[in-house]
N, C-alpha and C. Protein backbone atom coordinates (compact mmCIF):
# COMPACT_ATOMS: atom_id res chain seq x y z
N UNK A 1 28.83 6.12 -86.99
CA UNK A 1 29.56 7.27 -86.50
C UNK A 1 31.00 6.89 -86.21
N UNK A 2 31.86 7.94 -86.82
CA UNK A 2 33.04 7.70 -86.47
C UNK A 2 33.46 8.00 -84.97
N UNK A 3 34.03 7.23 -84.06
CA UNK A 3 34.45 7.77 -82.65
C UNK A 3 35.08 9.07 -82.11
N UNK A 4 35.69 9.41 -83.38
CA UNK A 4 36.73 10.65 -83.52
C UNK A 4 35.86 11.47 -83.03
N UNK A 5 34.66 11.67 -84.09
CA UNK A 5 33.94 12.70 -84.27
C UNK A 5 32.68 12.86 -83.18
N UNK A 6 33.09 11.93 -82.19
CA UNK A 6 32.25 12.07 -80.57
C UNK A 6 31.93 13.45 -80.33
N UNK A 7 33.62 14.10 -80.17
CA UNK A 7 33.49 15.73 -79.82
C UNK A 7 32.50 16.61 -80.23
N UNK A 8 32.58 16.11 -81.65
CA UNK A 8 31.59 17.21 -82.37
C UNK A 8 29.76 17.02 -82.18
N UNK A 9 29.91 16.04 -82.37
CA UNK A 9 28.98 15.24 -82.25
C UNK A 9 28.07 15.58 -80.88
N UNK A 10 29.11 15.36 -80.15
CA UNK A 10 27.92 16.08 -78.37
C UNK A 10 28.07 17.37 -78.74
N UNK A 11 29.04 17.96 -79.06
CA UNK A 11 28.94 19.09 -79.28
C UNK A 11 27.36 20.24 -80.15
N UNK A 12 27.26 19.32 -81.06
CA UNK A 12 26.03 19.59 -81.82
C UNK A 12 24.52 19.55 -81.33
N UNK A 13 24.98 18.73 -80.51
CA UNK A 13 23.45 17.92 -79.61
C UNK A 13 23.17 18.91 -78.25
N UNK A 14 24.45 19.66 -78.14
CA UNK A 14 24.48 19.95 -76.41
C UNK A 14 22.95 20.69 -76.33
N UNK A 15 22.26 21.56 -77.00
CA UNK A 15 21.31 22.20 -76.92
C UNK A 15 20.20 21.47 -77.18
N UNK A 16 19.82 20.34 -77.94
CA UNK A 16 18.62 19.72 -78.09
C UNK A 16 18.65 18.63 -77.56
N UNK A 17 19.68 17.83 -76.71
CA UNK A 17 19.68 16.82 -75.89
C UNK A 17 20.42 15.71 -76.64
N UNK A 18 20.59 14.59 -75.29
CA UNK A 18 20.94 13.38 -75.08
C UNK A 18 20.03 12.28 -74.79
N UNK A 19 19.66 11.29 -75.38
CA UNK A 19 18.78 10.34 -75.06
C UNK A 19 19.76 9.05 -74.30
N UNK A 20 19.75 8.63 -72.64
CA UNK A 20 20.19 7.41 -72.77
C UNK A 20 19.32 6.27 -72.24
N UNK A 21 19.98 5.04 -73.13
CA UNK A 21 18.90 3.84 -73.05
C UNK A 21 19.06 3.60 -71.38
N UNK A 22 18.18 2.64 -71.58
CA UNK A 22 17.97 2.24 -70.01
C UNK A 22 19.01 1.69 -69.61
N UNK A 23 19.80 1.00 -70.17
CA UNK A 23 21.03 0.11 -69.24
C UNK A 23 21.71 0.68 -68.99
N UNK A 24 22.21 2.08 -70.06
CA UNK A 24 23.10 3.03 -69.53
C UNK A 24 22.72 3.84 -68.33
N UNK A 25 21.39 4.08 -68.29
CA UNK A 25 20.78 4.82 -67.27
C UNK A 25 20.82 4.33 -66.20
N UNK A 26 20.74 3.00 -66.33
CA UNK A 26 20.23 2.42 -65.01
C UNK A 26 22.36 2.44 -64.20
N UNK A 27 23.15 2.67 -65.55
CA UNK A 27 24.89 2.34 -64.81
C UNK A 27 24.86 3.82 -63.90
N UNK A 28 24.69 4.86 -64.87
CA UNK A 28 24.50 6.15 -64.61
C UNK A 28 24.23 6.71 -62.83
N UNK A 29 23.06 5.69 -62.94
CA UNK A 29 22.53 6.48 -61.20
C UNK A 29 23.26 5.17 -60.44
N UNK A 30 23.51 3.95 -60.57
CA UNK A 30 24.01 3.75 -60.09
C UNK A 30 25.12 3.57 -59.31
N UNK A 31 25.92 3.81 -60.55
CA UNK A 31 27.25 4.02 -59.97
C UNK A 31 27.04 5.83 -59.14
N UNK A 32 26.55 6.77 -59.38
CA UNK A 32 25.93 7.62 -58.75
C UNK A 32 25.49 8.01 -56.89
N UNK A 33 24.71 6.52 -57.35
CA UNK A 33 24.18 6.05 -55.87
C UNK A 33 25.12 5.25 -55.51
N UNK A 34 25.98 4.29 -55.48
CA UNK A 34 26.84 3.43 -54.67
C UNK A 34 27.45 2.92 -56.20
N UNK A 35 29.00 3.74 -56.03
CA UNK A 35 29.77 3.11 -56.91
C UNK A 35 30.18 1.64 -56.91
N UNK A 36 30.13 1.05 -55.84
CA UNK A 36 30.74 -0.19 -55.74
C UNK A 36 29.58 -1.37 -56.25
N UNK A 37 28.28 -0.63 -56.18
CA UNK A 37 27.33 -1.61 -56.77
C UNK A 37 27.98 -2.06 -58.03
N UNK A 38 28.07 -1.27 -59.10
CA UNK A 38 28.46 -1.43 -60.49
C UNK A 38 28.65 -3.14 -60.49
N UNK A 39 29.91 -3.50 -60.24
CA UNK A 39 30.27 -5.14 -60.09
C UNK A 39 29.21 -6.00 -59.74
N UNK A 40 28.80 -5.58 -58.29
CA UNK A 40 27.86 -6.45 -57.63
C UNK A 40 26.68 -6.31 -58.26
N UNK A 41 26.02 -5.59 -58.74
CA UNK A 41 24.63 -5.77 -59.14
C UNK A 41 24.61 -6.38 -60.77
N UNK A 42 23.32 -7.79 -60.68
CA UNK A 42 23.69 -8.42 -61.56
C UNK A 42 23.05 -7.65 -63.09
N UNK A 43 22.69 -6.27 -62.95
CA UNK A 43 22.03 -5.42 -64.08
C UNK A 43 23.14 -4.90 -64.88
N UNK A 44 24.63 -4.26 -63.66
CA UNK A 44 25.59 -3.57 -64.63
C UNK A 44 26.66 -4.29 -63.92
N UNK A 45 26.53 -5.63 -63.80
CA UNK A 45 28.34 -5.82 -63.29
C UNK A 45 28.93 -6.16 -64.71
N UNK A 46 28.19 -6.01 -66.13
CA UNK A 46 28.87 -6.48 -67.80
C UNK A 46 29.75 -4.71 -67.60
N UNK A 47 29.86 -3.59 -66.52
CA UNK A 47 30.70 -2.45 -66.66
C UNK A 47 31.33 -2.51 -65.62
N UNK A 48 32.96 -1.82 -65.83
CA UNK A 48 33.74 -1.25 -64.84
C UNK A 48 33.29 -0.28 -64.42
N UNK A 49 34.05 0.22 -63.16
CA UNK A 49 33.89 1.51 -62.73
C UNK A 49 34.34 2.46 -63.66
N UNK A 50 35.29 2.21 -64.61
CA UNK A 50 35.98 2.80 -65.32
C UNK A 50 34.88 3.41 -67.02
N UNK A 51 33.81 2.95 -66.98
CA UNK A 51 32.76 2.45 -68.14
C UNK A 51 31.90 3.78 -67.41
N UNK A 52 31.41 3.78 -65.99
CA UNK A 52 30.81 5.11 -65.22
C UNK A 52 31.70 5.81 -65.49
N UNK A 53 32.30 6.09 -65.27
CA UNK A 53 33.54 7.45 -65.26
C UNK A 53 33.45 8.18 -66.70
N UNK A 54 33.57 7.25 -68.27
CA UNK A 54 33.63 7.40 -69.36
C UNK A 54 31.55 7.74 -69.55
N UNK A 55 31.04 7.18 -69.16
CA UNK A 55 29.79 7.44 -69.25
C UNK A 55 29.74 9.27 -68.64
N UNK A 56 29.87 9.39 -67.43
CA UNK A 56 29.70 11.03 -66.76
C UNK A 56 30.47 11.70 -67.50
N UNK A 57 31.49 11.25 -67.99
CA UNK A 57 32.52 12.34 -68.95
C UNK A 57 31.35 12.66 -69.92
N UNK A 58 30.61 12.19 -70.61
CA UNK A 58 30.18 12.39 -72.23
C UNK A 58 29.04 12.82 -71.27
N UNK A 59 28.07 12.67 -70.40
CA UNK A 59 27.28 13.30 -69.95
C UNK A 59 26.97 14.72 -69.81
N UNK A 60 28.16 14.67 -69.22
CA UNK A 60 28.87 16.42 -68.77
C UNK A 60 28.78 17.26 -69.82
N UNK A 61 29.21 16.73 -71.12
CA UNK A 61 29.20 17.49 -72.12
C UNK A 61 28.12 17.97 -72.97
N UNK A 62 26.80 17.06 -72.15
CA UNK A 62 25.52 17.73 -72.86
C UNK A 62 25.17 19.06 -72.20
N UNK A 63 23.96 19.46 -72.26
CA UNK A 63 23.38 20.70 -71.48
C UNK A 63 21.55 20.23 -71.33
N UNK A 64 21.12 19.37 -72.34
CA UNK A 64 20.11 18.43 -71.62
C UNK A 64 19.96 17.13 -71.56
N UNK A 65 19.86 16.53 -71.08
CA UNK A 65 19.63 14.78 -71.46
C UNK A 65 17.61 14.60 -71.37
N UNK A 66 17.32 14.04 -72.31
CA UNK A 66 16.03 13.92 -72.68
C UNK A 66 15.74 12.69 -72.30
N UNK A 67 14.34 12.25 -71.91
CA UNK A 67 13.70 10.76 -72.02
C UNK A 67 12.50 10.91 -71.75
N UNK A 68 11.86 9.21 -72.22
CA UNK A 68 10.59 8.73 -72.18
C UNK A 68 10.30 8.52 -70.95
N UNK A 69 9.07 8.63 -70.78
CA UNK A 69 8.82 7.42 -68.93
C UNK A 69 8.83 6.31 -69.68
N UNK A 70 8.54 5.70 -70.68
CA UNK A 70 9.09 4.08 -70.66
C UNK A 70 10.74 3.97 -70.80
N UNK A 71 11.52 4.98 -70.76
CA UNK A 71 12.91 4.70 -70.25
C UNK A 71 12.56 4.50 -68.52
N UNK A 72 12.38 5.40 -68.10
CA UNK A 72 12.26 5.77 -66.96
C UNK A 72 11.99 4.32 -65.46
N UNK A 73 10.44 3.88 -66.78
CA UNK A 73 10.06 2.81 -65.99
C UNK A 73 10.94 1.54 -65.97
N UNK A 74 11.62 1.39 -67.08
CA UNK A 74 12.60 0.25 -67.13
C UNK A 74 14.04 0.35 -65.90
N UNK A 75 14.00 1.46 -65.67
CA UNK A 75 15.54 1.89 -64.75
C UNK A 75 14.66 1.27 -64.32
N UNK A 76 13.67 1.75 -63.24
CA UNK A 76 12.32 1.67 -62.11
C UNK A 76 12.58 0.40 -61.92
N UNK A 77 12.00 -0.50 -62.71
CA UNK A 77 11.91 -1.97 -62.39
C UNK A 77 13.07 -2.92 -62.92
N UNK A 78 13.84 -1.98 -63.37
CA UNK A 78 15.51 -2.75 -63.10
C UNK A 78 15.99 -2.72 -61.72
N UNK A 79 15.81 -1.98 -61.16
CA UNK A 79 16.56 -1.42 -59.70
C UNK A 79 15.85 -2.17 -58.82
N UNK A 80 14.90 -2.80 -59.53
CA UNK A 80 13.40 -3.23 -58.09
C UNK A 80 14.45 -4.85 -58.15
N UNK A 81 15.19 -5.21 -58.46
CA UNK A 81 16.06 -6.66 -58.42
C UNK A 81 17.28 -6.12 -57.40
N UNK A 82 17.77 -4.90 -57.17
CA UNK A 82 18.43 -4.80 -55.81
C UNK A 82 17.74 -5.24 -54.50
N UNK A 83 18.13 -5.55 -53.75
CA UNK A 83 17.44 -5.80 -52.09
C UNK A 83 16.71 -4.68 -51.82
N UNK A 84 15.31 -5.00 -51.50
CA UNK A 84 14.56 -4.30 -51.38
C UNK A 84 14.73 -2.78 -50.96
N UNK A 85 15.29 -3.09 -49.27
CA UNK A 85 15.70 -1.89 -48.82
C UNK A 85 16.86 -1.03 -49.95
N UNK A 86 17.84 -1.08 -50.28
CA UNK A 86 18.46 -0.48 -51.50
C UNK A 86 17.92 -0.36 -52.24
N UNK A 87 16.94 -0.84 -53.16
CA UNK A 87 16.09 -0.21 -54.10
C UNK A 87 15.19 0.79 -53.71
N UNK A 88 14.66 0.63 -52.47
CA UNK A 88 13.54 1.88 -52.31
C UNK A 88 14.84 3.07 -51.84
N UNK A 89 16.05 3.27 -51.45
CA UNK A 89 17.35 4.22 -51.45
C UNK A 89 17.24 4.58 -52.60
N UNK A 90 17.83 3.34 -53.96
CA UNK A 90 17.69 3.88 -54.93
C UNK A 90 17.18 5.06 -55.62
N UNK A 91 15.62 4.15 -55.38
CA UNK A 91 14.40 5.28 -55.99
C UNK A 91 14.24 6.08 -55.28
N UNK A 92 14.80 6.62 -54.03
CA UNK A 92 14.68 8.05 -53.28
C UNK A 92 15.62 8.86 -54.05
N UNK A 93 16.60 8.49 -54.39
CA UNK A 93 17.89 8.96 -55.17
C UNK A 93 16.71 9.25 -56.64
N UNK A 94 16.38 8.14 -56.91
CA UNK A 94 16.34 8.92 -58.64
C UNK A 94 14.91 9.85 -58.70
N UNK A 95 14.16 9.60 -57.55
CA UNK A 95 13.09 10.28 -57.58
C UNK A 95 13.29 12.09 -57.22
N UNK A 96 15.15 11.92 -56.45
CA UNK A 96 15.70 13.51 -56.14
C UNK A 96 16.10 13.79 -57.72
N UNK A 97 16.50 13.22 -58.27
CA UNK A 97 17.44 13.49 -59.74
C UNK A 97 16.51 14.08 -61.08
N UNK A 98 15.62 12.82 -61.34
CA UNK A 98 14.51 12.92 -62.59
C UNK A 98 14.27 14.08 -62.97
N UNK A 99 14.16 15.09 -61.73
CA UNK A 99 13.42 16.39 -62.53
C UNK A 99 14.53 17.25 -63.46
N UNK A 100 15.66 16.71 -63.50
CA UNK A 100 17.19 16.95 -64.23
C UNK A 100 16.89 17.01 -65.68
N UNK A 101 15.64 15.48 -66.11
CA UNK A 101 15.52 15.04 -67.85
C UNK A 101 14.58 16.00 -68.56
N UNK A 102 14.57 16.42 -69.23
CA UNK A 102 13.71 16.55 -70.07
C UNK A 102 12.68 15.47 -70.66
N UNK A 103 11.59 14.80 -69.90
CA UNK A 103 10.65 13.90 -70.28
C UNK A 103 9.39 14.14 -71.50
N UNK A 104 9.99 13.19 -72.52
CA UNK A 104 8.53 13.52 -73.95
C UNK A 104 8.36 12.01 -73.31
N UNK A 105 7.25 12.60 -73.46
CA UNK A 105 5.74 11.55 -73.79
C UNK A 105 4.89 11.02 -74.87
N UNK A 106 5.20 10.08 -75.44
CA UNK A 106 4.25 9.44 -76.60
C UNK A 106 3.66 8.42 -76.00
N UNK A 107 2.40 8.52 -77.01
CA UNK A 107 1.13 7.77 -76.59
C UNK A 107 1.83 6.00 -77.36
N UNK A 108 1.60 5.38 -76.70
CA UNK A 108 1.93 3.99 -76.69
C UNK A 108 1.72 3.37 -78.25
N UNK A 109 0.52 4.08 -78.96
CA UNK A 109 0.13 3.45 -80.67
C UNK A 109 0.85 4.33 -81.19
N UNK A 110 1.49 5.68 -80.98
CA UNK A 110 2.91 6.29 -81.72
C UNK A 110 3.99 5.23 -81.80
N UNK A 111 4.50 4.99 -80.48
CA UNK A 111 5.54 4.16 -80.84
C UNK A 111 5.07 2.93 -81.15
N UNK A 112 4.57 2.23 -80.65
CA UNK A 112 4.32 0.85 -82.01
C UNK A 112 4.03 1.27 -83.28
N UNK A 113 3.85 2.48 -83.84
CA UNK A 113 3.47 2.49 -85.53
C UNK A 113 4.97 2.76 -85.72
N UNK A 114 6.09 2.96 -84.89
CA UNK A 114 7.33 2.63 -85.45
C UNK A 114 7.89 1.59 -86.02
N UNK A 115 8.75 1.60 -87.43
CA UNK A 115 9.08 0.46 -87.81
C UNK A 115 9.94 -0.51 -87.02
N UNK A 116 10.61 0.06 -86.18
CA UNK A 116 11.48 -0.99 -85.01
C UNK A 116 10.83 -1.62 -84.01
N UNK A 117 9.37 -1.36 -84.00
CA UNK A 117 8.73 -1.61 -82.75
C UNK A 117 8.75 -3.29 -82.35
N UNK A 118 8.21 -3.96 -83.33
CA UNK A 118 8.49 -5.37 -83.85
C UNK A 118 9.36 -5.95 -83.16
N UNK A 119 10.50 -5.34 -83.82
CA UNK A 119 12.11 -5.72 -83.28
C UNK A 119 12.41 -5.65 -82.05
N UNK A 120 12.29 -4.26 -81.69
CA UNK A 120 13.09 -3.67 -80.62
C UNK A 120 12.25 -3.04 -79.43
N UNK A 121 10.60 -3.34 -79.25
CA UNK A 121 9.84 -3.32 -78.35
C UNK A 121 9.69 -1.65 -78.59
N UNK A 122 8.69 -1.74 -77.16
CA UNK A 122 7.85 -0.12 -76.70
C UNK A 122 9.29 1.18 -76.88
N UNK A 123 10.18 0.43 -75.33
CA UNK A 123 11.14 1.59 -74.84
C UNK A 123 11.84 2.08 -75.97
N UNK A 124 12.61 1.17 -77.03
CA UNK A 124 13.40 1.33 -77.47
C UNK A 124 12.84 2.49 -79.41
N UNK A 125 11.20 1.83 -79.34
CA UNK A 125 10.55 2.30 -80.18
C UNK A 125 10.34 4.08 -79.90
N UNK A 126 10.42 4.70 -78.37
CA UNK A 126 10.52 5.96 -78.38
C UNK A 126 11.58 6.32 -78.49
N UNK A 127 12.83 6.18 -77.84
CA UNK A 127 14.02 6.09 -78.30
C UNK A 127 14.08 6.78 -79.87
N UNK A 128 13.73 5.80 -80.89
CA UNK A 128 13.90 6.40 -82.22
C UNK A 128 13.00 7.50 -82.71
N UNK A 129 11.32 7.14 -81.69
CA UNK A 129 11.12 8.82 -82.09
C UNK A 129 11.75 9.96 -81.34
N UNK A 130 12.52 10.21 -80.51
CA UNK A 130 13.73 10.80 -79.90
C UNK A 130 14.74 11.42 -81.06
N UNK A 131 15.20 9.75 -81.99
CA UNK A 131 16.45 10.57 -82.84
C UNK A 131 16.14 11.26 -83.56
N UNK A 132 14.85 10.40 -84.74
CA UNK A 132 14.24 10.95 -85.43
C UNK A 132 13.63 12.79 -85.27
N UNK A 133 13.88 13.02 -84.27
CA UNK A 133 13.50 14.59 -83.66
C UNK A 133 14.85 14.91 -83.46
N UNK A 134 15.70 14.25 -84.36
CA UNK A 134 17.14 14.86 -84.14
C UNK A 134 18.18 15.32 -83.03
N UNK A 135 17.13 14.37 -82.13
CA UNK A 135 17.79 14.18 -80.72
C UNK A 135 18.76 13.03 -80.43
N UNK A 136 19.82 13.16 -79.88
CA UNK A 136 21.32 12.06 -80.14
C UNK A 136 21.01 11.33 -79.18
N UNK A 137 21.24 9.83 -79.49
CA UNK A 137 20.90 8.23 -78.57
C UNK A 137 22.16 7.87 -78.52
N UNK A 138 22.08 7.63 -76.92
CA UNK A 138 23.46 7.06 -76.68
C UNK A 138 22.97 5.74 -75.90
N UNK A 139 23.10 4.55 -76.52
CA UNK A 139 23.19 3.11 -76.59
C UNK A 139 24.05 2.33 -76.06
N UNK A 140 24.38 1.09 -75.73
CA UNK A 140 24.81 -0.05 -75.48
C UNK A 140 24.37 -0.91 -76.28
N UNK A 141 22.87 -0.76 -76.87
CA UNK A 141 22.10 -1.92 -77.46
C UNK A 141 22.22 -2.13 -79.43
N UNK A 142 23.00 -3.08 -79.46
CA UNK A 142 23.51 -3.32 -80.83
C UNK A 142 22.45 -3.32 -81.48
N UNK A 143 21.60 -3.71 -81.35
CA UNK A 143 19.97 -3.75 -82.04
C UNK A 143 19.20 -2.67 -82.55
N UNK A 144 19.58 -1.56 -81.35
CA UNK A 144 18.91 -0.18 -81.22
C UNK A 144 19.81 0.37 -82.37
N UNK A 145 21.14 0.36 -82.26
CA UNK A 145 21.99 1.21 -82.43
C UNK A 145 22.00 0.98 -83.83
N UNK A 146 21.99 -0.20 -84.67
CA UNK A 146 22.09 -0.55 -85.64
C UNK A 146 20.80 -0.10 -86.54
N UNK A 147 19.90 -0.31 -85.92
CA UNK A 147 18.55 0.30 -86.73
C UNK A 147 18.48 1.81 -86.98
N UNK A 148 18.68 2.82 -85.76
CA UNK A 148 19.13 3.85 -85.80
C UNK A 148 20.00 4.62 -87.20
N UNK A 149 21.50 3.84 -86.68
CA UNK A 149 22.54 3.83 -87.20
C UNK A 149 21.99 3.72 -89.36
N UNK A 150 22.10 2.77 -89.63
CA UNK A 150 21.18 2.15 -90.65
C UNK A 150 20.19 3.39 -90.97
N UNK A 151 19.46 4.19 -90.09
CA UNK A 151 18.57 5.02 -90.84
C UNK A 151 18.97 6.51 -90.70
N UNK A 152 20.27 6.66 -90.53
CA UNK A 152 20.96 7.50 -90.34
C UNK A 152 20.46 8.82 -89.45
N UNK A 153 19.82 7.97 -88.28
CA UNK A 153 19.86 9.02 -87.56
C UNK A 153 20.64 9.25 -86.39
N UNK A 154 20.66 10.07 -85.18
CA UNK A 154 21.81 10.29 -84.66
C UNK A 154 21.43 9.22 -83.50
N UNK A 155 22.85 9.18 -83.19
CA UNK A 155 23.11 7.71 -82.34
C UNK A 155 24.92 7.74 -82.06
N UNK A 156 24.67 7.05 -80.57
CA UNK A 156 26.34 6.94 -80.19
C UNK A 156 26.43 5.53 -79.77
N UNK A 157 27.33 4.43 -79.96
CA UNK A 157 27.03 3.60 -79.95
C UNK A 157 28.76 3.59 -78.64
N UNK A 158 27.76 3.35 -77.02
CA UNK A 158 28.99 3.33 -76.07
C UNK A 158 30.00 2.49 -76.17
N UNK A 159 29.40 1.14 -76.86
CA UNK A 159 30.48 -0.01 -76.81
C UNK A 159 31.61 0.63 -77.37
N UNK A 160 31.62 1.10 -79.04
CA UNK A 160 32.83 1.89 -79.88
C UNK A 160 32.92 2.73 -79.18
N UNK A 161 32.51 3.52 -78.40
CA UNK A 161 33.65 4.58 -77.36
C UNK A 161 33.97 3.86 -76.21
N UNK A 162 33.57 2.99 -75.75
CA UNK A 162 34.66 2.05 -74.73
C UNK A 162 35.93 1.61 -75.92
N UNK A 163 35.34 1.03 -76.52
CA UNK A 163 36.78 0.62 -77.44
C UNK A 163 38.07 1.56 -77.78
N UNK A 164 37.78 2.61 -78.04
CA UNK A 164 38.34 3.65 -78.41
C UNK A 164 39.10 4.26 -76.87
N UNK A 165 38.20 4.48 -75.93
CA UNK A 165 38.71 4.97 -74.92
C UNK A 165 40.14 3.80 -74.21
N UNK A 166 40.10 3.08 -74.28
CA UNK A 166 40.64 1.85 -73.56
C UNK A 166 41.61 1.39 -74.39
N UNK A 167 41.81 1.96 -75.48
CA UNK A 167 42.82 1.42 -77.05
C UNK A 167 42.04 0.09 -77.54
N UNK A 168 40.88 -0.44 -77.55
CA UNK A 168 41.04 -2.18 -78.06
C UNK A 168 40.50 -2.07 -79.34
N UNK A 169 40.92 -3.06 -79.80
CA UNK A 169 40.62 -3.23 -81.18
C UNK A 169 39.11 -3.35 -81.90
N UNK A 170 38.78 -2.32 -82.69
CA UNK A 170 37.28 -3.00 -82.79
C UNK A 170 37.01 -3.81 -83.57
């Protein structure tokens, strides 16, 4: 995907959704729940505050964001590595939010009969039945994004819109 064509691109999706992976998800509520975590927590201090900000911008522009509970569970037990007490905050926070996603459910031998499953495990294996339903994945994960990408289905790959947003060279 060309970066240009971001606009259009959410634009097209706004009605059948947004899929985001877990790392993005997990920046998402966090910076959400305590912006200043971002740095400090060792899950998303690889983002600026400035990376949340560009993340809620493209958010905004959907009208649903979709996911798996094996997205779901990965935020879950990403967040369970904050200090205890802040993680159970956390999950009071995302347990107010969740009912926001649109949650599909596949049975666990769906997504392993995916061809990425191999590669790219359970979570990331619903994920593609997500795009494949012509639902748009918005990534961090070069792995995901590339297999996706490669089978031409829809996919946003955040790193090239950090690049783009920030001027750097890709």
């Amino acid at each position: 995907m060309n970066v240009v064509d971001l606009p259009k691109l959410l634009a097209r999706h706004r009605q059948s959704g947004v899929a985001i992976d877990s790392n993005l998800l997990l920046l998402l509520w966090i910076g959400s729940f305590d912006r200043s975590l971002i740095q400090r927590f060792k899950r998303t201090q690889k983002y600026a505050e400035t990376d949340y900000d560009l993340l809620v911008s493209l958010v905004a522009r959907v009208k649903l964001l979709v996911t798996t509970p094996n997205v779901l569970t990965e935020v879950s037990n990403l967040a369970g590595q904050l200090p205890q007490q802040m993680a159970e905050e956390f999950r009071v926070e995302m347990q107010r939010v969740i009912d926001q996603f649109n949650e599909q459910h596949f049975p666990c031998k769906l997504a392993a009969a995916e061809n990425c499953f191999i590669s790219l495990g359970l979570t990331d294996s619903t994920l593609a039945i997500l795009a494949r339903k012509k639902i748009l994945v918005l990534t961090d994960d070069l792995p995901l994004y590339a297999q996706l990408h490669s089978a031409k289905m829809p996919v946003i790959n955040f790193t090239h819109v950090r690049s783009t947003a920030y001027g750097w060279e890709a």
